[in-house]
N, C-alpha and C. Protein backbone atom coordinates (compact mmCIF):
# COMPACT_ATOMS: atom_id res chain seq x y z
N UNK A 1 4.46 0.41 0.55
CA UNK A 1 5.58 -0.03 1.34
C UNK A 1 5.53 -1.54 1.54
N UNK A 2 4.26 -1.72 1.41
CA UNK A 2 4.40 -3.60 1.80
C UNK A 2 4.85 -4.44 0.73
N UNK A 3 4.52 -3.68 -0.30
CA UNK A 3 4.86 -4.59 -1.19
C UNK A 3 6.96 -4.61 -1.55
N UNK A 4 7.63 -3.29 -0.50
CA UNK A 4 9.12 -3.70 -0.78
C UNK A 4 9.48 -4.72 0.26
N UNK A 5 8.68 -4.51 1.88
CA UNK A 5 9.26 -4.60 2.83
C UNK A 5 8.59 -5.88 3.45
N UNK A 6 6.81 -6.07 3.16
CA UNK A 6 6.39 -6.93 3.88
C UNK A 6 5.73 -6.69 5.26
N UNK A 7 5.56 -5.29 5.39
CA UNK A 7 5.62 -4.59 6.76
C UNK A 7 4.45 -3.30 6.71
N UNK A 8 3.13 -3.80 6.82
CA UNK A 8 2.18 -2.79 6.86
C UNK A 8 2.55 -1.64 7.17
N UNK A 9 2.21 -0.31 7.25
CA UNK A 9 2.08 1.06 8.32
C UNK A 9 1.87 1.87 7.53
N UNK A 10 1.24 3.09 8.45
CA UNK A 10 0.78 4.34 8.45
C UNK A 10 1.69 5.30 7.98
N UNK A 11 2.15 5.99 7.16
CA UNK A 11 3.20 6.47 6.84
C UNK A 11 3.12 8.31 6.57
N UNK A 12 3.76 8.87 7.14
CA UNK A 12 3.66 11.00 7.08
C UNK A 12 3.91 11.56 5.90
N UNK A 13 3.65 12.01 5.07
CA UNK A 13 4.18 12.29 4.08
C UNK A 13 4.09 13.78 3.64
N UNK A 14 5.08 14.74 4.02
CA UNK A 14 5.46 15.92 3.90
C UNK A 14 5.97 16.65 2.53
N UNK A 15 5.40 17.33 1.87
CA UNK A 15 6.13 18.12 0.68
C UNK A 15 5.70 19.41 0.76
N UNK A 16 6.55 19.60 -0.26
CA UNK A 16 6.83 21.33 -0.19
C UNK A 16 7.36 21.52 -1.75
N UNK A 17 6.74 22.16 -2.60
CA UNK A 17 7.18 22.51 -3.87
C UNK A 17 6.87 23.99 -4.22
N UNK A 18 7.66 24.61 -4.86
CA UNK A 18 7.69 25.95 -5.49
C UNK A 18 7.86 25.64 -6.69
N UNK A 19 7.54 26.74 -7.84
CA UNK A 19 7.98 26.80 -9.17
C UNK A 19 8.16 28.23 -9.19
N UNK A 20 9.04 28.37 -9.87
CA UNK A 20 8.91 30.02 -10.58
C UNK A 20 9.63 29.96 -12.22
N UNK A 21 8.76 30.43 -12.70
CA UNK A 21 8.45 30.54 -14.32
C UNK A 21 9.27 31.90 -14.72
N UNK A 22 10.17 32.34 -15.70
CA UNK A 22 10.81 33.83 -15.99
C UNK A 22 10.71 33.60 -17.82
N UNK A 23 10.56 35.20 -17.60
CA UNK A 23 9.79 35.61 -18.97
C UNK A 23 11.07 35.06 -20.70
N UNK A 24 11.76 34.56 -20.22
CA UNK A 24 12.86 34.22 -21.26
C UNK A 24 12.56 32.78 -21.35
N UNK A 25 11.74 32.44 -20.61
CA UNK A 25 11.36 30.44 -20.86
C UNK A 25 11.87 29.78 -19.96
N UNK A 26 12.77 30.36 -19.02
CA UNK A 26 13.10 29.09 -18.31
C UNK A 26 12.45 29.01 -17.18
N UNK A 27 13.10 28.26 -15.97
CA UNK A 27 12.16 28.03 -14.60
C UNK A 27 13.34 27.24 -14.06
N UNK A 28 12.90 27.74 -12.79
CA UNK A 28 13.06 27.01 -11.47
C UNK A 28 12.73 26.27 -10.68
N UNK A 29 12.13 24.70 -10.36
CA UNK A 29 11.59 23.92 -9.85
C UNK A 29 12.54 23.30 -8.64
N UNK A 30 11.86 23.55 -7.21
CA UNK A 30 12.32 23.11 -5.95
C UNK A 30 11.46 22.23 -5.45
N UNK A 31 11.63 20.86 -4.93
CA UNK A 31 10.76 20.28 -3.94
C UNK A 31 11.81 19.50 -3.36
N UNK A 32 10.90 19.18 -1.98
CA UNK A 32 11.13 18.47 -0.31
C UNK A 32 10.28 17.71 -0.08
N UNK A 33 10.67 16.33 0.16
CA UNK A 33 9.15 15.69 0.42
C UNK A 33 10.29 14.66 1.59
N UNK A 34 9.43 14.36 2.41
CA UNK A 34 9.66 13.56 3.28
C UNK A 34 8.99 12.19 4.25
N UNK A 35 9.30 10.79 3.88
CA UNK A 35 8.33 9.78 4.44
C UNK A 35 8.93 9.61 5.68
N UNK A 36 7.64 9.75 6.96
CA UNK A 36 7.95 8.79 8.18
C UNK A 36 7.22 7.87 8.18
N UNK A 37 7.29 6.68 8.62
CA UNK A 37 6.76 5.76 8.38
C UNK A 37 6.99 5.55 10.42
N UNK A 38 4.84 4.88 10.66
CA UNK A 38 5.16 4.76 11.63
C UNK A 38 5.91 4.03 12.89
N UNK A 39 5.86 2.63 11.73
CA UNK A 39 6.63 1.36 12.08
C UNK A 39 8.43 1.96 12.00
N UNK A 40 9.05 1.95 13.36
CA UNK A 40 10.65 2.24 13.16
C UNK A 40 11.44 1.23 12.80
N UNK A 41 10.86 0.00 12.07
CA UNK A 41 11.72 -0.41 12.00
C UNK A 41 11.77 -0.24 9.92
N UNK A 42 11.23 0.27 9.63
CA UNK A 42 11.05 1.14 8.06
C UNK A 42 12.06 2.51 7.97
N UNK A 43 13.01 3.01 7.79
CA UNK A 43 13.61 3.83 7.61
C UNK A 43 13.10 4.82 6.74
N UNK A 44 13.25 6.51 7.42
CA UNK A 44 12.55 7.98 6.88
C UNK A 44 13.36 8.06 6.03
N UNK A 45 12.61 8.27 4.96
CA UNK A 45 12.86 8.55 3.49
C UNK A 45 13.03 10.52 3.54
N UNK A 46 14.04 11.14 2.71
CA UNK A 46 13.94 11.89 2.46
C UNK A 46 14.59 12.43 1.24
N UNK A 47 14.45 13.64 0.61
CA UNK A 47 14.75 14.15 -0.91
C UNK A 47 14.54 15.40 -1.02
N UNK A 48 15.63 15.91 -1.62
CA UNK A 48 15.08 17.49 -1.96
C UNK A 48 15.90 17.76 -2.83
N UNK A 49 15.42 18.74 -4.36
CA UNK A 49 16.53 19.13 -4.82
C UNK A 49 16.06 20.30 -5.97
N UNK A 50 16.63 20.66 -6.86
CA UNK A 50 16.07 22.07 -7.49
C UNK A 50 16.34 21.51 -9.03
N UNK A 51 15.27 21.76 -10.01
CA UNK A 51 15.58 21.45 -11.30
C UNK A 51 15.94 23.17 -11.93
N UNK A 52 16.74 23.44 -12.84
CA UNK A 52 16.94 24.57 -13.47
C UNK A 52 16.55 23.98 -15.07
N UNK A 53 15.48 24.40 -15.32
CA UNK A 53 15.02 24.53 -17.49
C UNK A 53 15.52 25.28 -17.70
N UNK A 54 16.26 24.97 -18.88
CA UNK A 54 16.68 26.19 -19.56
C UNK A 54 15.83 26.75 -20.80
N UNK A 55 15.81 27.63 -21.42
CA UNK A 55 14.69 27.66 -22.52
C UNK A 55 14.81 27.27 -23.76
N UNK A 56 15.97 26.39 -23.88
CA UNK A 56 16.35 25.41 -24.91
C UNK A 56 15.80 23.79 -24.14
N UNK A 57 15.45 23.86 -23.60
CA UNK A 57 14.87 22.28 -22.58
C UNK A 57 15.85 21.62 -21.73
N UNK A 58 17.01 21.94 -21.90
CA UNK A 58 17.80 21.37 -20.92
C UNK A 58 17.59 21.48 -19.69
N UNK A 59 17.80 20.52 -19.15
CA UNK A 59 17.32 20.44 -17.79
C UNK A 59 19.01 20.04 -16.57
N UNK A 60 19.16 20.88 -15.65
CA UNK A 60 20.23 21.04 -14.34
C UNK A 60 19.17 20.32 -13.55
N UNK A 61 19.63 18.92 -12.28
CA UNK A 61 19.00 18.82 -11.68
C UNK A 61 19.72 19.05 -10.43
N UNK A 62 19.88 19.52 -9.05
CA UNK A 62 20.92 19.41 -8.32
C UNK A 62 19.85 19.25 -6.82
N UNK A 63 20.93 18.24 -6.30
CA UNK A 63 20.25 17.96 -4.63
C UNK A 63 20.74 16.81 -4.15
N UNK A 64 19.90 15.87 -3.49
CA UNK A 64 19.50 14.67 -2.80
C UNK A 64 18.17 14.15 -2.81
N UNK A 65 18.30 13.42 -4.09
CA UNK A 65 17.04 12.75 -4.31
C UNK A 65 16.50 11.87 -3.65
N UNK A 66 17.37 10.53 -2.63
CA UNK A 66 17.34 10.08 -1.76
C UNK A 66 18.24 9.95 -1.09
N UNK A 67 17.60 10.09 0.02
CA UNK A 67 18.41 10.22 1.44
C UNK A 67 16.91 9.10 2.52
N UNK A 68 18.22 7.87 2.98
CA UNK A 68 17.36 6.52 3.73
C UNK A 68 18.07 7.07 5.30
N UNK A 69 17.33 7.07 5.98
CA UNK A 69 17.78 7.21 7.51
C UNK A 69 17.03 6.12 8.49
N UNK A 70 17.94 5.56 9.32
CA UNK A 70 17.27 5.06 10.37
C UNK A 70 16.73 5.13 11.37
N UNK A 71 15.53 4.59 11.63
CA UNK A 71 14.65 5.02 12.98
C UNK A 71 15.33 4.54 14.05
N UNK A 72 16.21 3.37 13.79
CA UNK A 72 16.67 2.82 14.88
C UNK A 72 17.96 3.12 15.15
N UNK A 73 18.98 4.44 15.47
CA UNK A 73 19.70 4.14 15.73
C UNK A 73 20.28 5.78 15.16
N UNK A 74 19.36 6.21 14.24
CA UNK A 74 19.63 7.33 13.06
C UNK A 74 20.46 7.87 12.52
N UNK A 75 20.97 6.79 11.74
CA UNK A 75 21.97 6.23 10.68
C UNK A 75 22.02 6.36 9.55
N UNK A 76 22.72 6.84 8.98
CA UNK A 76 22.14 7.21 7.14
C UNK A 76 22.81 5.80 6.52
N UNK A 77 21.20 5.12 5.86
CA UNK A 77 21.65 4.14 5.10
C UNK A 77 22.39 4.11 3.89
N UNK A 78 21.32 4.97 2.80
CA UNK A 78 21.45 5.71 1.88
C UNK A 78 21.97 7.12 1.45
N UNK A 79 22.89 7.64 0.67
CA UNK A 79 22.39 9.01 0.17
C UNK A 79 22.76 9.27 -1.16
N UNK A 80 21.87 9.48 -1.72
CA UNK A 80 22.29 10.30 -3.19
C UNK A 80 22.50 11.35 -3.03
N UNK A 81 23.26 12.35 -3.35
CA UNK A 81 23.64 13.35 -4.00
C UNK A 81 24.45 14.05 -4.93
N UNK A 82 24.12 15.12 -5.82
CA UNK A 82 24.91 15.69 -7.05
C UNK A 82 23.99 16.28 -7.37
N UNK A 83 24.56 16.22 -8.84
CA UNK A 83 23.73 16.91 -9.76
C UNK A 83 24.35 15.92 -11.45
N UNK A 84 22.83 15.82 -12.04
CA UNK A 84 22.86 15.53 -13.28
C UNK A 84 22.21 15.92 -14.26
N UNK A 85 22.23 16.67 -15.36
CA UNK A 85 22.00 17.47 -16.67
C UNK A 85 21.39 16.53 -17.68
N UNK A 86 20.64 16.68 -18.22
CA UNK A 86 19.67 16.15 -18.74
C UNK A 86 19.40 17.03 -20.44
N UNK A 87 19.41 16.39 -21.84
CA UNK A 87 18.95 17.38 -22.80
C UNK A 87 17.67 17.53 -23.08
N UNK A 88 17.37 17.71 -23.98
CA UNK A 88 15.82 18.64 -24.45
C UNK A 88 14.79 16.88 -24.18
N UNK A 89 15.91 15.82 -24.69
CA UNK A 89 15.05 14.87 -24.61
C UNK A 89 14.73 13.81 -23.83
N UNK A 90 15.76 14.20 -22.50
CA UNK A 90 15.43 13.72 -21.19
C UNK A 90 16.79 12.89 -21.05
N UNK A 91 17.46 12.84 -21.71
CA UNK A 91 18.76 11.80 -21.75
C UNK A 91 19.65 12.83 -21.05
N UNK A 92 20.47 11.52 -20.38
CA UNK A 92 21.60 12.57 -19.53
C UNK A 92 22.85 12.84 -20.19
N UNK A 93 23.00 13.85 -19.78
CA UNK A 93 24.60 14.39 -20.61
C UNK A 93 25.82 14.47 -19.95
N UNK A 94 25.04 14.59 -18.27
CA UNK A 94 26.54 14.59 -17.77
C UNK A 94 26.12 14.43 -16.28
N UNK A 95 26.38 13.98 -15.14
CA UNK A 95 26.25 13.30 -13.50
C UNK A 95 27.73 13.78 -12.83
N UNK A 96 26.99 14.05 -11.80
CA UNK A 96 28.16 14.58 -10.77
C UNK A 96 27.86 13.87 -9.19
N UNK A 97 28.69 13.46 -8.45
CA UNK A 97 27.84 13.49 -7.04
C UNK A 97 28.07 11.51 -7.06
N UNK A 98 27.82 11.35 -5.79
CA UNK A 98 27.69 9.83 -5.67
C UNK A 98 26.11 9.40 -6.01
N UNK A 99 25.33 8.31 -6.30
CA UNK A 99 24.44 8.35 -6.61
C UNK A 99 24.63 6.91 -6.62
N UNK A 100 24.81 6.18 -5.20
CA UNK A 100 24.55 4.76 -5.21
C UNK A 100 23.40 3.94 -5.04
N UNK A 101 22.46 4.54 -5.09
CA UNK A 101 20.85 4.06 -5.49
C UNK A 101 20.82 3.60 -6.79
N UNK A 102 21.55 4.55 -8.00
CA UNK A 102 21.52 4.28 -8.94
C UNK A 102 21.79 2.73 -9.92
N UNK A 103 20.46 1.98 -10.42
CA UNK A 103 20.65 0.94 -10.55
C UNK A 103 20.61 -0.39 -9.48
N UNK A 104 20.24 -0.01 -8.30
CA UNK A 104 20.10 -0.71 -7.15
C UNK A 104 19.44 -0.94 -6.67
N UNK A 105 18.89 -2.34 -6.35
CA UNK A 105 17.64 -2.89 -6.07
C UNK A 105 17.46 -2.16 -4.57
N UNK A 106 16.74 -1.13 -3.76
CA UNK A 106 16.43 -0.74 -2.92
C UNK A 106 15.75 -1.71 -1.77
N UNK A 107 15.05 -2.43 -2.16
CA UNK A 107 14.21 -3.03 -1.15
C UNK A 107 14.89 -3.48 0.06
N UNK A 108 16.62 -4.15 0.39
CA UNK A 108 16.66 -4.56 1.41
C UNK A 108 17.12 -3.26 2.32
N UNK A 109 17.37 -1.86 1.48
CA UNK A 109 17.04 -1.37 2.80
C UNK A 109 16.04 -0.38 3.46
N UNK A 110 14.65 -1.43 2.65
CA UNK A 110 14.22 -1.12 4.08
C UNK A 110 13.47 -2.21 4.69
């Protein structure tokens, strides 16, 4: 963190992931992870979202990858959400959802 913000601290860091694997090749991948940071003036990071493989490699990703909230005031700075599809070789094929992180230097907010 210091190196976006300049601003030492202790920071919480919560996740939660499942997988489930099915006998035709594909899978289901869910995770939640969440930063508090103890300094409020650093905004809680949060993300969650579900990948679907298909057993051709395509990859469904759908959620909120980031989501910036404020300690001070608890304000959503940030939020991504949608969903974007991905082929066998990691390239995207198709985006849905706002996703204004995307390409955006993050650091001033936090």
């Amino acid at each position: 963190m210091r190196d976006l913000c300049g601003i030492e601290t202790f920071t919480t860091v919560t996740e939660r992931w499942s997988l489930k694997e099915y006998a035709d090749g594909s899978a289901k991948l869910h995770g939640n992870r969440t930063f508090v940071p103890d300094d409020p003036r650093i905004p809680i990071e949060k993300g969650a979202g579900t990948t679907f493989i298909a057993p051709d490699g395509t990859r469904r990703v759908v959620g909120k990858p980031i989501h910036l909230i404020s300690q001070i005031g608890g304000g959503v700075l940030i939020l991504d959400a949608g969903r974007v599809d991905f082929d066998p070789s990691g390239e995207v094929i198709a985006m849905r959802g706002s996703h204004p992180s995307l390409g955006t230097d993050l650091a001033p907010y936090y």
